[in-house]
C-alpha atoms as a PDB file:
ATOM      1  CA  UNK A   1      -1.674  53.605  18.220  1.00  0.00           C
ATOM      2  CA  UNK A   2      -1.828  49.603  17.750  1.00  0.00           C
ATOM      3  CA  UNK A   3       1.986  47.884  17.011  1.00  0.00           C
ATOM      4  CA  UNK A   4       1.776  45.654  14.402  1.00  0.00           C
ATOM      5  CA  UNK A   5       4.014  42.329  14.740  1.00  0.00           C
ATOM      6  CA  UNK A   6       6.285  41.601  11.936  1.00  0.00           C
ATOM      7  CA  UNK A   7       5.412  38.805   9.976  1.00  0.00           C
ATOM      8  CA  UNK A   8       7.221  35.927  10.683  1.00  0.00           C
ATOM      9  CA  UNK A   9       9.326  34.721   7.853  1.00  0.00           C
ATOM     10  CA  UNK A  10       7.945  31.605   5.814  1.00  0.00           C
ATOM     11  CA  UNK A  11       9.766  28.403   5.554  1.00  0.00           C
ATOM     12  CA  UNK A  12      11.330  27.002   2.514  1.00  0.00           C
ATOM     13  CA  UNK A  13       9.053  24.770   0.739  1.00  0.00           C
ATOM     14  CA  UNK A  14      11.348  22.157   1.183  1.00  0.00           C
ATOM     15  CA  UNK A  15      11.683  22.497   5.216  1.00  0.00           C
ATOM     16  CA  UNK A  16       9.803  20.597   7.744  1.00  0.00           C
ATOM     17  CA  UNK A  17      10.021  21.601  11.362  1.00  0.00           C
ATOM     18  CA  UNK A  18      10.944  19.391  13.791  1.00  0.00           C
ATOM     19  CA  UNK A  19      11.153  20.240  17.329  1.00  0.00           C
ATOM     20  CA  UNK A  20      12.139  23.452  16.601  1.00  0.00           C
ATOM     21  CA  UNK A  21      14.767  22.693  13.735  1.00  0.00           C
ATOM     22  CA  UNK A  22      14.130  23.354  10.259  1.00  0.00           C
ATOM     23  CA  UNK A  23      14.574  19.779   8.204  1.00  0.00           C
ATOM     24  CA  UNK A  24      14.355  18.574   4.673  1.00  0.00           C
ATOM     25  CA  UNK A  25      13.225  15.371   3.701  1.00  0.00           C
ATOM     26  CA  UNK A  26      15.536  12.721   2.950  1.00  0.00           C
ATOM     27  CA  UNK A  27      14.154  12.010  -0.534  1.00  0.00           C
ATOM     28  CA  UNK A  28      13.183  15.007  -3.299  1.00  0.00           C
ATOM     29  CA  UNK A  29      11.184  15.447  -5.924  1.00  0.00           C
ATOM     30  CA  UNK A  30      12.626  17.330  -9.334  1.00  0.00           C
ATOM     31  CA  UNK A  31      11.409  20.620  -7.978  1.00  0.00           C
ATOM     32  CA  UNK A  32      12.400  19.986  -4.162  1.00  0.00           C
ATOM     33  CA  UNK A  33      16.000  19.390  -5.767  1.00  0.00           C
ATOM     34  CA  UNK A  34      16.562  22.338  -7.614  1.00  0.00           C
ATOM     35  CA  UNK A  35      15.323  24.478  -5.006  1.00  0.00           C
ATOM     36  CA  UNK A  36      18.223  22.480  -3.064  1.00  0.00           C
ATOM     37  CA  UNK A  37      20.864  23.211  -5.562  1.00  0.00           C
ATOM     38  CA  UNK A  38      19.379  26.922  -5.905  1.00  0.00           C
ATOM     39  CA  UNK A  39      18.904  26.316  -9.625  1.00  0.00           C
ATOM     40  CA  UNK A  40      16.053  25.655 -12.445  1.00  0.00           C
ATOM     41  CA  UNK A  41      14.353  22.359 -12.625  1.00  0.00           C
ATOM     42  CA  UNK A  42      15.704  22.034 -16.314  1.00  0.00           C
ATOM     43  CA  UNK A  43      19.222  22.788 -15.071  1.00  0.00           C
ATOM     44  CA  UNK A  44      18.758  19.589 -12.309  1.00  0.00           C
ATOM     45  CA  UNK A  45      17.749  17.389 -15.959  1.00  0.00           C
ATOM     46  CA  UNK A  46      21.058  18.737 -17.314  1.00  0.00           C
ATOM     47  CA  UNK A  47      23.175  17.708 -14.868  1.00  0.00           C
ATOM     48  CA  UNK A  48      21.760  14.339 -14.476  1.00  0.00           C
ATOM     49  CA  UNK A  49      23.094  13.508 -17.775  1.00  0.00           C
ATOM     50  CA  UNK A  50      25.993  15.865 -17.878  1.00  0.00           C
ATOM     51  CA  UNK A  51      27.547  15.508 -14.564  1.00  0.00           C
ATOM     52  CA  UNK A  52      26.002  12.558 -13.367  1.00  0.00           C
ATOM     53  CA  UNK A  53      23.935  14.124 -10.880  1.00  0.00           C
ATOM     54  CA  UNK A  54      22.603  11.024  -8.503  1.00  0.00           C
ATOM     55  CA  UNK A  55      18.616  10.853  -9.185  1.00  0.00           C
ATOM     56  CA  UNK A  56      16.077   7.806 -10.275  1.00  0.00           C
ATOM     57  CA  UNK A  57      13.006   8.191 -12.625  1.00  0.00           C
ATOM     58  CA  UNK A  58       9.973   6.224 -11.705  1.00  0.00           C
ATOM     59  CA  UNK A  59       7.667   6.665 -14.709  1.00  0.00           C
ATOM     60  CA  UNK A  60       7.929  10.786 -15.615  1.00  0.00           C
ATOM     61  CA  UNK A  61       8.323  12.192 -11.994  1.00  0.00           C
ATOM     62  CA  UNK A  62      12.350  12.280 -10.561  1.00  0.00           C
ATOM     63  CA  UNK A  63      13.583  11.477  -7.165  1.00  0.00           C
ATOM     64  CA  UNK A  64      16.616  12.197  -5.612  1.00  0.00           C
ATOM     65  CA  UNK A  65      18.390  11.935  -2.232  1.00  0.00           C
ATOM     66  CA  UNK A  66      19.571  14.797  -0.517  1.00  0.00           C
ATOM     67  CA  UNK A  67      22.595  12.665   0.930  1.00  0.00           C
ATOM     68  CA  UNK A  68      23.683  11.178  -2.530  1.00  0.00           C
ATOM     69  CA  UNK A  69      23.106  14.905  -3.878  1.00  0.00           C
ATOM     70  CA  UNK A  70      25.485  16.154  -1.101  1.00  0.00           C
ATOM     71  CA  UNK A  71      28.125  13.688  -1.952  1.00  0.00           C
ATOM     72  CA  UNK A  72      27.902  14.841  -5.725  1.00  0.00           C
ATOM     73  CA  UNK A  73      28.622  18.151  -4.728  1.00  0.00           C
ATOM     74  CA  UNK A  74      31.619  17.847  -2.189  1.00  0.00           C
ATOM     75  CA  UNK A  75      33.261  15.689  -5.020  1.00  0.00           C
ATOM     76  CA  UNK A  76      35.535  17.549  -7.743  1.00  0.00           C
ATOM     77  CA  UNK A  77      33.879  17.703 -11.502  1.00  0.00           C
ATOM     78  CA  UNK A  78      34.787  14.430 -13.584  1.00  0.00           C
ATOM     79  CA  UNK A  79      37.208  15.512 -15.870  1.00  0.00           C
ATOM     80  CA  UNK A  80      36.156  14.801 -19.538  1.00  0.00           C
ATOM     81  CA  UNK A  81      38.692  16.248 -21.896  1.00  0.00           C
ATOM     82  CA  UNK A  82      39.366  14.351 -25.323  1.00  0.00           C
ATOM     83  CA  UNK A  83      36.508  12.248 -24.401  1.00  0.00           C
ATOM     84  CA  UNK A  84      33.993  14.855 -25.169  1.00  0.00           C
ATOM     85  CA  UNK A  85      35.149  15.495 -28.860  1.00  0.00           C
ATOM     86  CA  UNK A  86      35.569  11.966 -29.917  1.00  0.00           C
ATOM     87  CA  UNK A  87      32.154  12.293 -31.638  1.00  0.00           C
ATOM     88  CA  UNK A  88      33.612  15.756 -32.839  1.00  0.00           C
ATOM     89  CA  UNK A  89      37.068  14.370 -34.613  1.00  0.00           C
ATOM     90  CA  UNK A  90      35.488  10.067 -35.365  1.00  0.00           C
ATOM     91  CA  UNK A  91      34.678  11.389 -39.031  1.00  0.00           C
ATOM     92  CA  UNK A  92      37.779  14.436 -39.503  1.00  0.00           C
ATOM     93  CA  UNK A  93      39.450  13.303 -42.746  1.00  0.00           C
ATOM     94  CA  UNK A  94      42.831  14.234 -40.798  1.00  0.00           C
ATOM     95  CA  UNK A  95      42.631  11.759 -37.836  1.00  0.00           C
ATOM     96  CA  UNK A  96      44.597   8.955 -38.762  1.00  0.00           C
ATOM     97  CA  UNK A  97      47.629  11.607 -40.010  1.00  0.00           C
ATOM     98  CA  UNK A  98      46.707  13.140 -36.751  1.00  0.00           C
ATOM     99  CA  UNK A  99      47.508  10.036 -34.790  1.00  0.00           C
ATOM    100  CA  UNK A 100      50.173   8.910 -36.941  1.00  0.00           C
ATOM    101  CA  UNK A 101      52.203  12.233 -35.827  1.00  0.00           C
ATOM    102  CA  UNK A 102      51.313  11.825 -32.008  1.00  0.00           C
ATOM    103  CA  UNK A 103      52.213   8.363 -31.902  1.00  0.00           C
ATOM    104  CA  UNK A 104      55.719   9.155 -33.989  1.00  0.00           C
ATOM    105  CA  UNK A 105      56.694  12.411 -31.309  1.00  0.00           C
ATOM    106  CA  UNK A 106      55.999   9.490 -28.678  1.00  0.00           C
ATOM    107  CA  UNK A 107      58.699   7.320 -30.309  1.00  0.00           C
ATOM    108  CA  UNK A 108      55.985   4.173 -30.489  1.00  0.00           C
ATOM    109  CA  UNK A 109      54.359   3.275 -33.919  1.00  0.00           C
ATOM    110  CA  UNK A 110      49.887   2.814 -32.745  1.00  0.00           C
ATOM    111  CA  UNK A 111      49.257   2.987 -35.593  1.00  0.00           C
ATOM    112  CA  UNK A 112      49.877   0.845 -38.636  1.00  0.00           C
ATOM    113  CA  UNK A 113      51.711   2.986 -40.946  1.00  0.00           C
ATOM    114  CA  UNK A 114      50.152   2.985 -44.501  1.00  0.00           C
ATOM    115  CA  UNK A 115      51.449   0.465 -46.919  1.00  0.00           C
ATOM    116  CA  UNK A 116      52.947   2.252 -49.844  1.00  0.00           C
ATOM    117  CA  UNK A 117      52.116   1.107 -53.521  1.00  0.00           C
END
């Protein structure tokens, strides 16, 4: 009875072998990234403008470099807090009161205090 060889495994799209060593190029396309990252393309778009994922768009293809991708992922997440809701609260008919009251319990008047008729 013939043996049969097992098949040998295929390389990730994004590898390249080089004397024996798996490598990935140094610059990658939209679809090389998220393969990368190990997520969607559309979650790669996301971050890009959520977390400030490094990446440049020449015309309607991306490119990104797997160093400056590395870097963004051995930093921590940018902290947004307040930030993010300022479009949320800009037109809440409560803000000024709002700010009034913070700036009172920190014993420093911000904000002008309404002139009384």
């Amino acid at each position: 009875m013939p043996r049969t060889k097992a098949r040998p495994k295929k390389p990730s799209p994004l590898a390249q072998e080089s004397n024996g060593i798996l490598e990935t190029p140094d610059v990658l396309t939209l679809d090389e990234a998220a393969t990368y990252l190990r997520v969607a393309p559309d979650d790669v778009l996301r971050m890009i403008g959520d977390e400030q994922l490094p990446g440049r768009q020449f015309g309607a293809e991306w490119r990104f470099a797997k160093a400056a991708i590395q870097t963004w992922l051995s930093q921590p997440p940018r902290k947004r807090g307040i930030l993010r809701h300022i479009g949320a609260i800009k037109d809440d008919p409560y803000m000024e009161e709002m700010l009034r009251e913070i700036y009172k319990q920190r014993g420093r008047p911000e904000v002008p205090e309404p002139e009384e008729p």
